[in-house]
Protein backbone atom coordinates (compact mmCIF):
# COMPACT_ATOMS: atom_id res chain seq x y z
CA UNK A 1 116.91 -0.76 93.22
CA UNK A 2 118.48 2.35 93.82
CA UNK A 3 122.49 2.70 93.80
CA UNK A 4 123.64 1.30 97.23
CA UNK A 5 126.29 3.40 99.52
CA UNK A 6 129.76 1.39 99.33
CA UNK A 7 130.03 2.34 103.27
CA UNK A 8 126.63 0.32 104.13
CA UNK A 9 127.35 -2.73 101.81
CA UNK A 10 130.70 -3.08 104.32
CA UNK A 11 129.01 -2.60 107.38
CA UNK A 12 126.57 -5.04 106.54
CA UNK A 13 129.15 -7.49 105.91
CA UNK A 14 131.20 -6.81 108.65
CA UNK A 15 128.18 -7.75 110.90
CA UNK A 16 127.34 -10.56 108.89
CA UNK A 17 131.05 -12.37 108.98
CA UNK A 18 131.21 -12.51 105.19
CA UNK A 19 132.81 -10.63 102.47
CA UNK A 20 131.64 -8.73 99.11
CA UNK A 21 132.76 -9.16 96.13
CA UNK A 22 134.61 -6.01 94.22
CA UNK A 23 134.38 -6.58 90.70
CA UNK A 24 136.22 -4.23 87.90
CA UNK A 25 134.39 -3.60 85.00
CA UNK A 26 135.41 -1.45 81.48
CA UNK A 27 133.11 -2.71 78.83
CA UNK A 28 129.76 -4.19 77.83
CA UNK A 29 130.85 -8.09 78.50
CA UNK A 30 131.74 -7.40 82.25
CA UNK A 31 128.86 -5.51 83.49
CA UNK A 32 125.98 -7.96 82.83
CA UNK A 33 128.22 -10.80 83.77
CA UNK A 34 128.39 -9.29 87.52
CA UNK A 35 125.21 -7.66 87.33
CA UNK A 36 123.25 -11.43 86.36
CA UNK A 37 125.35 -13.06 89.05
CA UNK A 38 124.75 -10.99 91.64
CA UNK A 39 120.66 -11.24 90.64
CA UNK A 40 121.16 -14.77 90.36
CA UNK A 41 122.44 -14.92 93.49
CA UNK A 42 120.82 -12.96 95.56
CA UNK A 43 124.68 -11.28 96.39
CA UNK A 44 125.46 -7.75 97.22
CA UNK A 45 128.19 -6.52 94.91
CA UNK A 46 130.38 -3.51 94.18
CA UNK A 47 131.09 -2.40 90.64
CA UNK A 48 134.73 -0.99 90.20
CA UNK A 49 136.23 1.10 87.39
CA UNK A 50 139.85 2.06 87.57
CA UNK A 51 141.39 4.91 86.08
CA UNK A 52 143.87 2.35 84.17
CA UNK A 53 140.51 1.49 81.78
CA UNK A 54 139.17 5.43 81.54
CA UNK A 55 140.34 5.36 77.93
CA UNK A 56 138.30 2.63 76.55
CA UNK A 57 134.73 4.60 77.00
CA UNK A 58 133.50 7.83 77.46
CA UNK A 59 133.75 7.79 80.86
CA UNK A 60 130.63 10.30 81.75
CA UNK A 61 128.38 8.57 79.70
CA UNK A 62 129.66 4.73 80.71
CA UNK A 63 129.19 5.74 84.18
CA UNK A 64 125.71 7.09 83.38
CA UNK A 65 124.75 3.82 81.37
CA UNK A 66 126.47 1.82 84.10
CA UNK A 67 123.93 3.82 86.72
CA UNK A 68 121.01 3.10 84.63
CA UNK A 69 122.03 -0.69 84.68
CA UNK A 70 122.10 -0.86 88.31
CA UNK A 71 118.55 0.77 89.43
CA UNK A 72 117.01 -2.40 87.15
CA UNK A 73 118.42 -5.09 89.83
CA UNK A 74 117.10 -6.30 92.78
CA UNK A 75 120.14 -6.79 94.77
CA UNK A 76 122.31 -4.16 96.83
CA UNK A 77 125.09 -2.37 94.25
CA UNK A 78 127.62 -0.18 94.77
CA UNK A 79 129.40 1.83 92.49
CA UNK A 80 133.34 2.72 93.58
CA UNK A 81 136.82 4.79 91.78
CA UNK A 82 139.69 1.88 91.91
CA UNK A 83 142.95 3.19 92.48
CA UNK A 84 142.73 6.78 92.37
CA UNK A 85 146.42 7.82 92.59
CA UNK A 86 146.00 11.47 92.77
CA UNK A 87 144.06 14.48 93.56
CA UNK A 88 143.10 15.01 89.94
CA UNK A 89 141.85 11.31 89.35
CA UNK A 90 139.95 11.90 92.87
CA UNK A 91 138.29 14.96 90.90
CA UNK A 92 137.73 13.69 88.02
CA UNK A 93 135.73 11.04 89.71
CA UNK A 94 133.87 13.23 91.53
CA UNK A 95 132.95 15.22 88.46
CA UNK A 96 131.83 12.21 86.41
CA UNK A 97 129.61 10.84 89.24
CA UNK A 98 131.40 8.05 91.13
CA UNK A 99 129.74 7.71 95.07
CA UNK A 100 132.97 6.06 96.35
CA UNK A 101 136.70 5.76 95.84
CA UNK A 102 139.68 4.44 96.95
CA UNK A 103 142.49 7.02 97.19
CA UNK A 104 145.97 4.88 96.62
CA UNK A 105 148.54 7.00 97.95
CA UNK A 106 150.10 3.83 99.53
CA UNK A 107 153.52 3.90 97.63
CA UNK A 108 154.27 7.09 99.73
CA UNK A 109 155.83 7.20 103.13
CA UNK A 110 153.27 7.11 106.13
CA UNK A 111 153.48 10.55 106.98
CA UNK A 112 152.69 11.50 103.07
CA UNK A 113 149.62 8.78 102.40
CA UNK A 114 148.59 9.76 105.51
CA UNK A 115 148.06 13.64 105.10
CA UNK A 116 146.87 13.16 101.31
CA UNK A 117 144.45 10.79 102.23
CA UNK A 118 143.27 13.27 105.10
CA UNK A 119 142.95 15.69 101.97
CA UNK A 120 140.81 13.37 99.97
CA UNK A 121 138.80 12.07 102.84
CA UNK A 122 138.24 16.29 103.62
CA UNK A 123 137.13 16.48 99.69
CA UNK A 124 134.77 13.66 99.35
CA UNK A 125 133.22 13.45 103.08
CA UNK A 126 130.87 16.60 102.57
CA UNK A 127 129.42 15.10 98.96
CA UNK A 128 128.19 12.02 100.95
CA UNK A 129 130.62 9.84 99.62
CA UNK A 130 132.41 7.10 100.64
CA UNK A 131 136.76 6.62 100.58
CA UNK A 132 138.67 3.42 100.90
CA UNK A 133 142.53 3.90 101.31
CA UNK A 134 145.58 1.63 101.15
CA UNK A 135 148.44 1.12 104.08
CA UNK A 136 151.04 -0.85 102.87
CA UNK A 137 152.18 -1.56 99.66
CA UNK A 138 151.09 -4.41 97.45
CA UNK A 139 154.27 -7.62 96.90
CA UNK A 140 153.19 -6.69 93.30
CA UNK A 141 157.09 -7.23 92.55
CA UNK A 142 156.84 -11.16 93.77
CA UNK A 143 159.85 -10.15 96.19
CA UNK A 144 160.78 -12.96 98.37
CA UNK A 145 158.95 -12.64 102.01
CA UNK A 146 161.45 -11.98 104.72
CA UNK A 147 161.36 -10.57 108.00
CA UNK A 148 162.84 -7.55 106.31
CA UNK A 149 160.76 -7.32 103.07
CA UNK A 150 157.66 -8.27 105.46
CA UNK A 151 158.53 -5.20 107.50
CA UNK A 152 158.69 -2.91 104.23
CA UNK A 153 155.61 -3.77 102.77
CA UNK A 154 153.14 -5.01 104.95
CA UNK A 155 150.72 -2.85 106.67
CA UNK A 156 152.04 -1.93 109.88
CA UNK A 157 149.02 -2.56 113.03
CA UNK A 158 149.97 0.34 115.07
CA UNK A 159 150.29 2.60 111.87
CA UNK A 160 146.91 1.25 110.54
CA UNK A 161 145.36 2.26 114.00
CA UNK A 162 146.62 6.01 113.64
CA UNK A 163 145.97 6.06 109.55
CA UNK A 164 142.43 5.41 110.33
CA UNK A 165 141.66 7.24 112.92
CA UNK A 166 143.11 10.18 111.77
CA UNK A 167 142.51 10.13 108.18
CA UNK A 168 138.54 9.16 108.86
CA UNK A 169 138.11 6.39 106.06
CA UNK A 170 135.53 4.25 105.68
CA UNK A 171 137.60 1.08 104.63
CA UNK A 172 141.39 0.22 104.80
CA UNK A 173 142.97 -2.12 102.03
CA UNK A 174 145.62 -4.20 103.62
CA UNK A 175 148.90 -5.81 102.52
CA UNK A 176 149.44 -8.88 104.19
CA UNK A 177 150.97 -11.37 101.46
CA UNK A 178 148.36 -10.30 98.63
CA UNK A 179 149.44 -8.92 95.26
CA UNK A 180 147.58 -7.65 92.40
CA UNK A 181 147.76 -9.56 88.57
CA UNK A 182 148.74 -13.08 88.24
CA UNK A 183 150.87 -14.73 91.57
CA UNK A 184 154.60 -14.90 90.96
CA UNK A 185 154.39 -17.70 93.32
CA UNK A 186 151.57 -19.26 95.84
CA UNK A 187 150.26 -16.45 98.18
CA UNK A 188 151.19 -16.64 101.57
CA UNK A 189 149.02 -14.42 103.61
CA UNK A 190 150.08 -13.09 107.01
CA UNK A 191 147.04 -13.95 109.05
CA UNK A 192 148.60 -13.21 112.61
CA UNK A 193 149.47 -9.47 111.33
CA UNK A 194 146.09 -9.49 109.76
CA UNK A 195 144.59 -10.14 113.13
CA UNK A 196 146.68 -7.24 114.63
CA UNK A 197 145.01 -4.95 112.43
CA UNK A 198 141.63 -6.03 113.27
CA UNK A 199 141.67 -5.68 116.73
CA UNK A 200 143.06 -2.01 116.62
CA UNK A 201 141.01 -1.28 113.59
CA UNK A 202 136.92 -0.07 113.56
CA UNK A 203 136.37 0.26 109.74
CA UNK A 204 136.17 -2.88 107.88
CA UNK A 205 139.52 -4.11 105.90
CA UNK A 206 139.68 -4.54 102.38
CA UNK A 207 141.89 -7.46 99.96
CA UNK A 208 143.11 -6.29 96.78
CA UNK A 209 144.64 -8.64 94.31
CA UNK A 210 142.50 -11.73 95.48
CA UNK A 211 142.47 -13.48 91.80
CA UNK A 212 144.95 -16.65 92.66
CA UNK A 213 144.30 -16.68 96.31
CA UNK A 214 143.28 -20.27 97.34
CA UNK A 215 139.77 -20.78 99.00
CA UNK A 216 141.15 -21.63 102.36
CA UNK A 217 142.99 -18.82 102.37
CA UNK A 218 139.74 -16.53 101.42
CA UNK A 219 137.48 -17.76 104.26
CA UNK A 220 140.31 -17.74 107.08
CA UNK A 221 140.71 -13.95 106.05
CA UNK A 222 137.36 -13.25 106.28
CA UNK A 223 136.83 -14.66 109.66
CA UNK A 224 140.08 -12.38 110.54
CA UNK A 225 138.06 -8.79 109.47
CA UNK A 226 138.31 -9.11 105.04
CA UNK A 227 135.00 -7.52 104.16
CA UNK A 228 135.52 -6.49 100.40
CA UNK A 229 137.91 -8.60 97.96
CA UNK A 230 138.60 -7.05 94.78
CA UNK A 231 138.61 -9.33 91.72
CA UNK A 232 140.04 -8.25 88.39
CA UNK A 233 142.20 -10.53 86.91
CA UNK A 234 141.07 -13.97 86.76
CA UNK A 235 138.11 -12.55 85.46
CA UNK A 236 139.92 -10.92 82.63
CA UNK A 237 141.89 -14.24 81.96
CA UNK A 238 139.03 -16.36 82.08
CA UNK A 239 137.05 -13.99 78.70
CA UNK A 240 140.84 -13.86 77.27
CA UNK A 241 141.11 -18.03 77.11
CA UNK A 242 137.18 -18.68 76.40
CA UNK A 243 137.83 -15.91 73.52
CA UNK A 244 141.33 -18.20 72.15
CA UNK A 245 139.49 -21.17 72.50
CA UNK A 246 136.31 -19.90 70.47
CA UNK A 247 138.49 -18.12 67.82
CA UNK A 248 140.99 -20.98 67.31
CA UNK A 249 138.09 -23.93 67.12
CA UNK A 250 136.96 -22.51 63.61
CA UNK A 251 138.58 -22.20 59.92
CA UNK A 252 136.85 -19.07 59.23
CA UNK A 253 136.07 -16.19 61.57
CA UNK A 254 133.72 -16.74 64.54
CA UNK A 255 130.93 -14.79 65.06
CA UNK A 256 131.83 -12.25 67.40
CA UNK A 257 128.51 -11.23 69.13
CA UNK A 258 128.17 -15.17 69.98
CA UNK A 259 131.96 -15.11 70.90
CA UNK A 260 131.37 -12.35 73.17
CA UNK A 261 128.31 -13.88 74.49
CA UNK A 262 130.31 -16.64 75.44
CA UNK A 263 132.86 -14.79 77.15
CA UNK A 264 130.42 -13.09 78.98
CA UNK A 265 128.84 -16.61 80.49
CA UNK A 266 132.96 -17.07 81.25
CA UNK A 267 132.68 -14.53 83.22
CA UNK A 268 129.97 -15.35 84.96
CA UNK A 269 131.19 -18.19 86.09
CA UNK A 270 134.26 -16.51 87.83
CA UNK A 271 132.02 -14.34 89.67
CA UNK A 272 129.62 -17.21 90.78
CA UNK A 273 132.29 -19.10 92.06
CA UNK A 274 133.52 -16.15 94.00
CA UNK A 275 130.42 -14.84 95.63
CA UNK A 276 130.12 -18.37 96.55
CA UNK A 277 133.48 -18.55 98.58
CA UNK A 278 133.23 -14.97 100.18
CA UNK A 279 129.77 -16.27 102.17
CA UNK A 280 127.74 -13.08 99.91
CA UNK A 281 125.40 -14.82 98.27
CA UNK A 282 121.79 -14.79 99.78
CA UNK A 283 122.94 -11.42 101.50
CA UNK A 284 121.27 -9.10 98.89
């Protein structure tokens, strides 16, 4: 079916109490692992490429193939920039044909994050498209979580209310405990502030960093306004070990298509067992 508008896939979660999956993908392994899944499933899904992977492809023509790959699926599919730090990433997404982005400006004061994203909302708006920001930056440090450090880093309610509103995004990415990469630590998600933000908040809310986040922990935030969770890194560690394991079990050299095949069912796997936790599947 046709590309899907990032916007719509939310909305339709957000009425449906459930959350979809945001999946990052860079090369041939990832996108029919997602893709097969989400078919499989019968899951809405959003495909994610961020800036830190342009190098590995040519990005116009990745994007392209990537387009072609979606209109042969059955299921709703979205297409979305991850991370775009600056105007010129925004751009060059724009030029090479991504429908949505995420503008990350959220390592800036308010005042700053808040007028650029205004900017980029201003740029993209007219073309149709969609833009996800960030309020509050990510514990990506693994800095311990007191008052103070809670204060400095976590999305702020009454800040989130006037980002929003003023900025016009379709979808705000929250800090609230999560972090991206691998947990230095168990997450501990702030689920009272995450309720704040909800109730003063009319676009649906967004989870970065959920590889490591316990299940529990995944459905609570989705009854408290979580409508897209982005997943990156446990799928990236799962290929990595199936690859070790697959290289290492043989004298001579594996056979790398059927090595890659197998990473690619590796994959899958993560991705199943995701859709399956965020309530998606049978949504599509």
């Amino acid at each position: 079916m046709p590309l899907t508008p990032y916007n719509i896939l939310l909305q339709d979660a957000r009425k449906g109490n459930y959350a979809v999956g945001a999946f990052n993908i860079f090369g041939m392994e990832f996108l029919p692992a997602i893709l097969d899944v989400a078919e499989e499933e019968k899951a809405p899904v959003i495909l994610q490429i961020a800036p830190l992977h342009f190098y590995l492809s040519d990005l116009p023509e990745y994007i392209k193939y990537v387009k072609s790959q979606i209109v042969k699926v059955k299921v709703p599919v979205a297409l979305n920039l991850d991370h775009g730090k600056t105007r010129e990433i925004i751009i060059k997404g724009i030029r090479n044909g991504f429908p949505a982005v995420m503008f990350d400006a959220s390592r800036l004061p308010f005042t700053q994050n808040l007028a650029q994203t205004k900017e980029i909302v201003e740029l993209c708006k007219p073309l149709g498209m969609t833009v996800e920001a960030e309020l509050g930056s990510l514990n990506d440090e693994g800095a311990e979580l007191t008052a103070e450090t809670k204060d400095k880093l976590f999305t702020n309610p009454e800040q989130a209310a006037k980002f929003v509103t003023e900025t016009g995004i379709d979808a705000l990415a929250v800090s609230i405990g999560n972090a991206h990469g691998f947990y230095k630590g168990e997450p501990k998600l702030d689920f009272a502030r995450l309720q704040q933000i909800r109730d003063k908040v009319p676009v649906p809310l967004v989870l970065h960093g959920g590889s490591g986040i316990k299940t529990d922990d995944f459905k609570k935030a989705i009854t408290l306004g979580i409508n897209k969770i982005n997943i990156y890194t446990e799928m990236s560690a799962s290929a990595s070990l199936m690859m070790k394991s697959l290289l290492n079990a043989h004298d001579t050299p594996a056979d790398f298509p059927a090595t890659l095949y197998q990473v690619r069912l590796a994959v899958k796997e993560v991705v199943r067992e995701k859709m399956h936790v965020f309530g998606s599947c049978g949504k599509g």
